[in-house]
N, C-alpha and C. Protein backbone atom coordinates (compact mmCIF):
# COMPACT_ATOMS: atom_id res chain seq x y z
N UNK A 1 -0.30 -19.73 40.76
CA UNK A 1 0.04 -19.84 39.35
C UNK A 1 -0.59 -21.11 38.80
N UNK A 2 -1.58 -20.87 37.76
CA UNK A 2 -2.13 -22.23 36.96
C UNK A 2 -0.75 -22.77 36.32
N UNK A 3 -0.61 -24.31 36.73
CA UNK A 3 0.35 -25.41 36.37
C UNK A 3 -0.50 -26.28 35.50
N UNK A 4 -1.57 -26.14 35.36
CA UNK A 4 -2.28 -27.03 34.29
C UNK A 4 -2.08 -26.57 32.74
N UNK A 5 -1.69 -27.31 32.14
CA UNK A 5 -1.77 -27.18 30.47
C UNK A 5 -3.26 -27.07 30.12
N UNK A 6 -3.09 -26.50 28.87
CA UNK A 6 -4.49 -25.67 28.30
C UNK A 6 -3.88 -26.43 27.05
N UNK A 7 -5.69 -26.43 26.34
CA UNK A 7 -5.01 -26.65 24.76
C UNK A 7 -4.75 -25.04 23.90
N UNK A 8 -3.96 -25.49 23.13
CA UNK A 8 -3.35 -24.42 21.57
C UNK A 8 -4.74 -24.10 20.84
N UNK A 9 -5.76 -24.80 20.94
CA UNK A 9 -6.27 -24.09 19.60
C UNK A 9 -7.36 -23.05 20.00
N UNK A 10 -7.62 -22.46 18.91
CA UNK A 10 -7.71 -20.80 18.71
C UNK A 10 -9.63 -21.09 19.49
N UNK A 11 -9.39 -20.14 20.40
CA UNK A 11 -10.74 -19.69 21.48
C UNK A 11 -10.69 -20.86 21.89
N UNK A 12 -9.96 -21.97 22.79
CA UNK A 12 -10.58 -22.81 23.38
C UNK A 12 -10.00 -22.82 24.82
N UNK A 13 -8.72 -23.45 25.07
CA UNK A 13 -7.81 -23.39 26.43
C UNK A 13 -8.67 -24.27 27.59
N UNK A 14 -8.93 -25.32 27.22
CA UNK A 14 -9.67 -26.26 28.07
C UNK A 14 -8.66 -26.65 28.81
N UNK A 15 -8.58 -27.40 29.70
CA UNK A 15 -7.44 -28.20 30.31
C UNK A 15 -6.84 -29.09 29.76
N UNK A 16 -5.82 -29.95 29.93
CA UNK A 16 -5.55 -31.40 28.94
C UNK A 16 -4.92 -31.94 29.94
N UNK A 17 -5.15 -33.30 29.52
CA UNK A 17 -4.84 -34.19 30.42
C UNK A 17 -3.17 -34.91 30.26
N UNK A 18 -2.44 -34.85 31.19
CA UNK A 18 -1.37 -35.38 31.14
C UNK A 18 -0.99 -36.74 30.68
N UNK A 19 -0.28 -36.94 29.59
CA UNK A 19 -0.24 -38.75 29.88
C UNK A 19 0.68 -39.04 30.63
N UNK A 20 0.99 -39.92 31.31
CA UNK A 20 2.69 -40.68 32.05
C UNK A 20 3.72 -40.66 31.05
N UNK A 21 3.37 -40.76 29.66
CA UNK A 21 4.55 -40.97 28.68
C UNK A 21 4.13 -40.40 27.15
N UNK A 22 5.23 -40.07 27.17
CA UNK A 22 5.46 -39.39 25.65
C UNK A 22 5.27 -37.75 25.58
N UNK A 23 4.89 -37.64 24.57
CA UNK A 23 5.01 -36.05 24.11
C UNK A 23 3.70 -35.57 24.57
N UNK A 24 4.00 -34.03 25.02
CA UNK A 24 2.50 -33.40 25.77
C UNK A 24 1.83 -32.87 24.65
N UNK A 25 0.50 -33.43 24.89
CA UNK A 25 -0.68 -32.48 24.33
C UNK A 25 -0.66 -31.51 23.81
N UNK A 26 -0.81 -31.13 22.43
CA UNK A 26 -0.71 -29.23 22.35
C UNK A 26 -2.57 -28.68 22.44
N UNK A 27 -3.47 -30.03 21.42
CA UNK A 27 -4.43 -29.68 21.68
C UNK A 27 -5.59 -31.03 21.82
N UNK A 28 -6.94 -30.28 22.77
CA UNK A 28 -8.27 -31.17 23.45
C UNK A 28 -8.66 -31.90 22.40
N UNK A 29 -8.26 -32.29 20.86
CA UNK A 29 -9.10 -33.09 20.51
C UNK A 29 -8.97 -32.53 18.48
N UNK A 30 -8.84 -33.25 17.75
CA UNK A 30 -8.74 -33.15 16.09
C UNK A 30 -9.59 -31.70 15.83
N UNK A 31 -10.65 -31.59 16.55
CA UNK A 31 -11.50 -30.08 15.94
C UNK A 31 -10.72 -28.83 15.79
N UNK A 32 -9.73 -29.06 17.14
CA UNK A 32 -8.71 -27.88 17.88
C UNK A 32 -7.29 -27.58 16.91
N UNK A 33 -7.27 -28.96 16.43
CA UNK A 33 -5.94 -29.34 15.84
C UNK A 33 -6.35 -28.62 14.37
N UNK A 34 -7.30 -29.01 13.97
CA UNK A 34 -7.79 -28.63 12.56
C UNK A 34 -7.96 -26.89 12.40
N UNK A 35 -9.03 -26.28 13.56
CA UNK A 35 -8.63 -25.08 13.40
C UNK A 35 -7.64 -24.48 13.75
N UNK A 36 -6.52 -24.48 14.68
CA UNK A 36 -5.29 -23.96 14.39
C UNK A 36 -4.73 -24.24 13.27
N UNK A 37 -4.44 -25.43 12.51
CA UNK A 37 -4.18 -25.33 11.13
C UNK A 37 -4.37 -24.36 10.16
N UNK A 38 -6.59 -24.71 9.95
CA UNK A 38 -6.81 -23.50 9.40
C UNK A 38 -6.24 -22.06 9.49
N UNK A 39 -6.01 -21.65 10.97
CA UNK A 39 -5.75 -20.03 11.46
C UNK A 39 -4.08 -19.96 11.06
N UNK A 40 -3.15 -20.61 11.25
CA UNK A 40 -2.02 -20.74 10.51
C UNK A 40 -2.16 -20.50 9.59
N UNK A 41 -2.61 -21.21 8.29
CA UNK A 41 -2.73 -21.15 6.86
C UNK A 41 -2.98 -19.62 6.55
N UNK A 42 -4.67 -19.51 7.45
CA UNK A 42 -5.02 -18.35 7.31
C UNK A 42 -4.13 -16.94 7.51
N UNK A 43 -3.35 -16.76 8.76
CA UNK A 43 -2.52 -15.95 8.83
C UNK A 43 -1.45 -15.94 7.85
N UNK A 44 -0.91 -17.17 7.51
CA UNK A 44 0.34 -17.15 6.30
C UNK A 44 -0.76 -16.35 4.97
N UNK A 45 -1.67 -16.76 4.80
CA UNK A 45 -2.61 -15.96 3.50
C UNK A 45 -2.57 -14.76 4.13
N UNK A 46 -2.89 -14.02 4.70
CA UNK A 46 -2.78 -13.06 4.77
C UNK A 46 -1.71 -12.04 4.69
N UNK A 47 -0.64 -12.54 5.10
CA UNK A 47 0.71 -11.96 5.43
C UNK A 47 1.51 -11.99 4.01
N UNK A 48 1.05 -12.71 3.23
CA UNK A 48 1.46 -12.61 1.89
C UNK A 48 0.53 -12.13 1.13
N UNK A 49 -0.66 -11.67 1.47
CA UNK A 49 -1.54 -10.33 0.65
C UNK A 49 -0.93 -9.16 0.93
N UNK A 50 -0.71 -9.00 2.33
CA UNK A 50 -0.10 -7.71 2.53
C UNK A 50 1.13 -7.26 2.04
N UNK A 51 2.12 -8.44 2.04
CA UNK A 51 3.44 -8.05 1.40
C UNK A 51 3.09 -8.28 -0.29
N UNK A 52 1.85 -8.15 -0.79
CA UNK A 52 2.00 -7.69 -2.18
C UNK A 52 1.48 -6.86 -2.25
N UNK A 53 0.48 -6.05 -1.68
CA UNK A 53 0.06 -4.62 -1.16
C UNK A 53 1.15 -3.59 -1.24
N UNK A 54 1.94 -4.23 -0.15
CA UNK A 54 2.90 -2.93 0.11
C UNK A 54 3.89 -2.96 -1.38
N UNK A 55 4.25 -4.45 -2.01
CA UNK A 55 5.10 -4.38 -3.28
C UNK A 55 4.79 -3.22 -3.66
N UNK A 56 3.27 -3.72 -4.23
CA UNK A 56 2.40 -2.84 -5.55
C UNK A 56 2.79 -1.62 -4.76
N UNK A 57 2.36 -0.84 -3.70
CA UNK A 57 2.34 0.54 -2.95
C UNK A 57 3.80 1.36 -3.67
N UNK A 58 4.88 0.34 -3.02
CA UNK A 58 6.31 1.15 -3.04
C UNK A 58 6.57 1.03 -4.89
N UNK A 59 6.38 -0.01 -5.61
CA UNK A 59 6.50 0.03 -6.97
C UNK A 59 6.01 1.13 -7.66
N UNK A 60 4.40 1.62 -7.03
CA UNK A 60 3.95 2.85 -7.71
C UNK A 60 4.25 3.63 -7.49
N UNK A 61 5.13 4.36 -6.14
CA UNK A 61 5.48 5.66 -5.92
C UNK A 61 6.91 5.76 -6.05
N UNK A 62 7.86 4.40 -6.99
CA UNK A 62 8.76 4.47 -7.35
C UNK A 62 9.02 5.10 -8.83
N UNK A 63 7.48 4.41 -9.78
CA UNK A 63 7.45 4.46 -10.84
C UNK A 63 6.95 6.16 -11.08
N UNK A 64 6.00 6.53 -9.68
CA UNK A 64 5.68 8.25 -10.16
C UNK A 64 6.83 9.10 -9.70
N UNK A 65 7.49 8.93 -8.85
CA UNK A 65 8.44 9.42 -7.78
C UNK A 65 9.37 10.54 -9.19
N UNK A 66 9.92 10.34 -10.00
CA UNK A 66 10.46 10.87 -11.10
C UNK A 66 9.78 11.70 -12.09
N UNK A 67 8.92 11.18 -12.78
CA UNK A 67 8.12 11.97 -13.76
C UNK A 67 7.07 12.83 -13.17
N UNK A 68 7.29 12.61 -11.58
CA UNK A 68 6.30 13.78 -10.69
C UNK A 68 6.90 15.05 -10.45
N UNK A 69 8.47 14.92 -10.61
CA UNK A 69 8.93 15.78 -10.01
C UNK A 69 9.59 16.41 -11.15
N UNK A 70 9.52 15.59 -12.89
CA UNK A 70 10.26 16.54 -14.01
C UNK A 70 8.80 17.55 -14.37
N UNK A 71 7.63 16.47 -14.24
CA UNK A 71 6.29 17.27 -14.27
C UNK A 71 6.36 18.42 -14.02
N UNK A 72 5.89 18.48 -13.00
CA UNK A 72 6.25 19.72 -11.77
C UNK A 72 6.68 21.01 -12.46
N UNK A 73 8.28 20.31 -12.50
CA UNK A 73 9.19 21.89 -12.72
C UNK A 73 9.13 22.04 -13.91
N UNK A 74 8.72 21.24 -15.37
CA UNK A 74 9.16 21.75 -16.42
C UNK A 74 7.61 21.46 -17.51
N UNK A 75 7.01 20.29 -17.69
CA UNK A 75 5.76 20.95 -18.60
C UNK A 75 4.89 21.87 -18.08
N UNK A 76 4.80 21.98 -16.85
CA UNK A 76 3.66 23.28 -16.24
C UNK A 76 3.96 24.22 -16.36
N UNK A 77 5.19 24.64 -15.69
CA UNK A 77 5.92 25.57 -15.61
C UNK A 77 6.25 26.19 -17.24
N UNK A 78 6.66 25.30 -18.27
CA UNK A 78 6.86 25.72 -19.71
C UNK A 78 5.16 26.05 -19.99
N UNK A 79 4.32 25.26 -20.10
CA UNK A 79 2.97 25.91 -20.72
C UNK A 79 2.36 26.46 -19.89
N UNK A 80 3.22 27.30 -18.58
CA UNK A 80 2.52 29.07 -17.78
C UNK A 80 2.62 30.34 -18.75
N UNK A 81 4.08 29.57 -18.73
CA UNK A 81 4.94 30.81 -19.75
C UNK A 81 3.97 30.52 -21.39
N UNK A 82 4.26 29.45 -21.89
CA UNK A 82 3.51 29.70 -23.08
C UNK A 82 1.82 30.95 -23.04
N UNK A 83 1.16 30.39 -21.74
CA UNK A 83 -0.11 31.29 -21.90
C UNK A 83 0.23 32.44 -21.54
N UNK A 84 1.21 32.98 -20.74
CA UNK A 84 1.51 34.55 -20.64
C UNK A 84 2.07 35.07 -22.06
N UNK A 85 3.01 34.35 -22.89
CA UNK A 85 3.48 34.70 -24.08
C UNK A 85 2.19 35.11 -25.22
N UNK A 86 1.19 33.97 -24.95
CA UNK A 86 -0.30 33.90 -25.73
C UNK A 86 -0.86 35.28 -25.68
N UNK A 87 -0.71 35.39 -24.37
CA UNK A 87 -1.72 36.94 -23.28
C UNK A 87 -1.26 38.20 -24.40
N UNK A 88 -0.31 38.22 -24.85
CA UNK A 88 0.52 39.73 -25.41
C UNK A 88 -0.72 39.93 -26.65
N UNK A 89 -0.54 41.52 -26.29
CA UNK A 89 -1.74 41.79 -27.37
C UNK A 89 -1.00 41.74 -28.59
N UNK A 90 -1.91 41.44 -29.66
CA UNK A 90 -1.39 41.35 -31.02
C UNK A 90 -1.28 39.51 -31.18
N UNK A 91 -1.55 38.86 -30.29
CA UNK A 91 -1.30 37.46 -30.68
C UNK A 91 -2.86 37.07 -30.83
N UNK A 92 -2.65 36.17 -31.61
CA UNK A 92 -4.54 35.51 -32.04
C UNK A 92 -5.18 34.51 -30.77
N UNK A 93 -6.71 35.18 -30.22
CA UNK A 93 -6.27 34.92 -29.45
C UNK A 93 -6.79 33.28 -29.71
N UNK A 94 -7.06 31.97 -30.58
CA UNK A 94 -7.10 30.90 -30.46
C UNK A 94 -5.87 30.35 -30.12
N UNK A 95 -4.98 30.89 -30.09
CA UNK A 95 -3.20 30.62 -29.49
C UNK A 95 -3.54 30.32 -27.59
N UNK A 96 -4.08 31.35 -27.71
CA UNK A 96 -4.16 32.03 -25.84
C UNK A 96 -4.98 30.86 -25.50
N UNK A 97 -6.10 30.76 -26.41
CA UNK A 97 -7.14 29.34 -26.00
C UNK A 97 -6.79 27.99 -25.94
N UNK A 98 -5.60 27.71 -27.11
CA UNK A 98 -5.15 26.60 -26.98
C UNK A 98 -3.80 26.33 -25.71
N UNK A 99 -3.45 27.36 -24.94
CA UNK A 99 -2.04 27.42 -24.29
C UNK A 99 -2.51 27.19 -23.18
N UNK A 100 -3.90 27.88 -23.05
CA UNK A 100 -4.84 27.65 -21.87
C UNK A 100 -5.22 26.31 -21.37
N UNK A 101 -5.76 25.33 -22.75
CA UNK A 101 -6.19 23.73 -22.55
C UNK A 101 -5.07 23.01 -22.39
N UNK A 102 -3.66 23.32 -23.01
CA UNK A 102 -2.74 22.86 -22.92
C UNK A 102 -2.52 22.71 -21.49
N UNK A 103 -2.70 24.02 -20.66
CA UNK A 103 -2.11 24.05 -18.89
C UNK A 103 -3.04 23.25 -18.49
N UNK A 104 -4.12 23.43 -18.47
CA UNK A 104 -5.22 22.75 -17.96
C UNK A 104 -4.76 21.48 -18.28
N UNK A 105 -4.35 20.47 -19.35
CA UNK A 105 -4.50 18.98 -19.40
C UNK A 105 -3.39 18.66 -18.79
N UNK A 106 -2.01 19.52 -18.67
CA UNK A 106 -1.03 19.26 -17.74
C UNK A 106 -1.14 19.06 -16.77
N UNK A 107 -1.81 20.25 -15.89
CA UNK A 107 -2.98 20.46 -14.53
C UNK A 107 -2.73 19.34 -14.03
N UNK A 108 -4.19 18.83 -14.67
CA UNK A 108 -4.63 17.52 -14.20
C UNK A 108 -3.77 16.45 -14.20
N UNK A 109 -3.10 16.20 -15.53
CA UNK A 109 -2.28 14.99 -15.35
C UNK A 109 -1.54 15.22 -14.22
N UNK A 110 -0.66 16.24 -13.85
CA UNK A 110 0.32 16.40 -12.87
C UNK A 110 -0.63 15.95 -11.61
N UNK A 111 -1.93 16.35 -11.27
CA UNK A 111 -2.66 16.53 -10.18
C UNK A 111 -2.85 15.26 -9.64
N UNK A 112 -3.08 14.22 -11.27
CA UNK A 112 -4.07 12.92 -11.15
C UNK A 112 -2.07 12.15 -10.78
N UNK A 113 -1.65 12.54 -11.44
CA UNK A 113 0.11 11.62 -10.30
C UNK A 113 0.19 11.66 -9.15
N UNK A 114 -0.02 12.98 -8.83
CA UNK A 114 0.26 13.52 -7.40
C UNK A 114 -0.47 12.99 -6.28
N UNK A 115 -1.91 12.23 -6.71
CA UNK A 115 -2.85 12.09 -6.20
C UNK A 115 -2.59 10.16 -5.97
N UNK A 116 -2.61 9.91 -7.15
CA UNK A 116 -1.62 8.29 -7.02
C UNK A 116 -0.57 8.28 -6.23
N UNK A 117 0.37 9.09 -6.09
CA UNK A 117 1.85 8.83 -5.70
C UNK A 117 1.29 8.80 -4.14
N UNK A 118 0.26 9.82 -3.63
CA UNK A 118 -0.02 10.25 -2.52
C UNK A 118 -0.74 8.90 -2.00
N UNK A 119 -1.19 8.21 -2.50
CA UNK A 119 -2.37 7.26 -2.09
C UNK A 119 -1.23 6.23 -1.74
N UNK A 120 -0.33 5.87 -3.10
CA UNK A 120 0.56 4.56 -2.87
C UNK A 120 1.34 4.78 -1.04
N UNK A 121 2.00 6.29 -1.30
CA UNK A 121 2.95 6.33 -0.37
C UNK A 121 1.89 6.44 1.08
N UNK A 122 0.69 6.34 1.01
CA UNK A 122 0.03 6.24 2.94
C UNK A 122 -0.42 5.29 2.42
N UNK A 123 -0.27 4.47 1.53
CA UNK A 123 -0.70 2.92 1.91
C UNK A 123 0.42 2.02 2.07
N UNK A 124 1.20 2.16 1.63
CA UNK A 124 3.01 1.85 2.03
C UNK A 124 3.20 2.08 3.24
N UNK A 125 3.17 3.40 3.86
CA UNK A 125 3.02 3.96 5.71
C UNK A 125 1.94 2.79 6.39
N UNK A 126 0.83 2.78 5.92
CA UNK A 126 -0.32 2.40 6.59
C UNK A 126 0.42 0.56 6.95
N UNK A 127 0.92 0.03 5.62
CA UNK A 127 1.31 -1.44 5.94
C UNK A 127 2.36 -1.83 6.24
N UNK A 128 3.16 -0.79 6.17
CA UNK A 128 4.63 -0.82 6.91
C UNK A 128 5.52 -0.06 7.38
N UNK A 129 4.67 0.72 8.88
CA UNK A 129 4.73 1.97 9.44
C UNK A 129 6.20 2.13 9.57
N UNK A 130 7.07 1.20 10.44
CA UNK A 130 8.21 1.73 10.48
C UNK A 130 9.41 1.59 9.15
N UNK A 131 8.81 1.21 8.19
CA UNK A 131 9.22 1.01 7.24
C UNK A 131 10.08 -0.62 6.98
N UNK A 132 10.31 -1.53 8.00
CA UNK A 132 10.80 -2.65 8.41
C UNK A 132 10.68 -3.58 7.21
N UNK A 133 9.74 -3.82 6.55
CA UNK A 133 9.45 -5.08 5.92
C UNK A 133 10.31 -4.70 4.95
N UNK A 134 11.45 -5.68 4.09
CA UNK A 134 11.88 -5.32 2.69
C UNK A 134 11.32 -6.29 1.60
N UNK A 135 10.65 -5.41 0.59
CA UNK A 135 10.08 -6.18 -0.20
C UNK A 135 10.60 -5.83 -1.45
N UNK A 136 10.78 -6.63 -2.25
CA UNK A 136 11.47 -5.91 -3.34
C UNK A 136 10.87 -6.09 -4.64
């Protein structure tokens, strides 16, 4: 079993030398000391990008989570029926044409939520698989 102390800083683990007195070594020399600093800092920066990642993530599929799901069941669903009502012969058919663009711009909007909500919620998974972190 190696009983020799190594230094702390990041890619190095040289040996260090014991003194007779006082507090032990963490690292070979100010270069070592300085980049573990840096890599600290650096990791704290990072770890607070990610927990505003995941904020933004869960905020957006909080904010679609509702109007995805009145979407859904009730303007699509109401302007199906409007273009089958359009369809009946005897109706003009610029009615039928407009009931048509109507579904269609619903369509999409519903599609282009669905497609956000979908992105937020596997990037929410992706940064906080077991769901652990609470961010609020």
């Amino acid at each position: 079993m190696d009983d020799v102390a190594r230094c702390a800083g990041p890619h190095c683990g040289r040996p260090l030398a014991r003194a007779a007195t006082g507090r032990r070594a963490l690292y070979c020399g100010q270069n070592c000391r300085q980049a573990a600093r840096r890599a600290r800092i650096r990791a704290a920066e990072e770890a607070a990008a990610r927990a505003a990642r995941l904020a933004g993530a869960r905020a957006t599929t909080a904010r679609l989570r509702r109007p995805l799901e009145t979407a859904g069941h009730h303007d699509v669903g109401e302007l199906a029926g409007t273009v089958v009502a359009a369809a009946s012969p005897g109706r003009p058919r610029s009615e039928l044409e407009q009931a048509i663009r109507d579904l269609h711009q619903a369509a999409a909007h519903l599609a282009s939520m669905a497609r956000d909500y979908r992105a937020a919620a596997d990037l929410a998974r992706q940064l906080d698989p077991g769901g652990a972190l609470a961010v609020s």
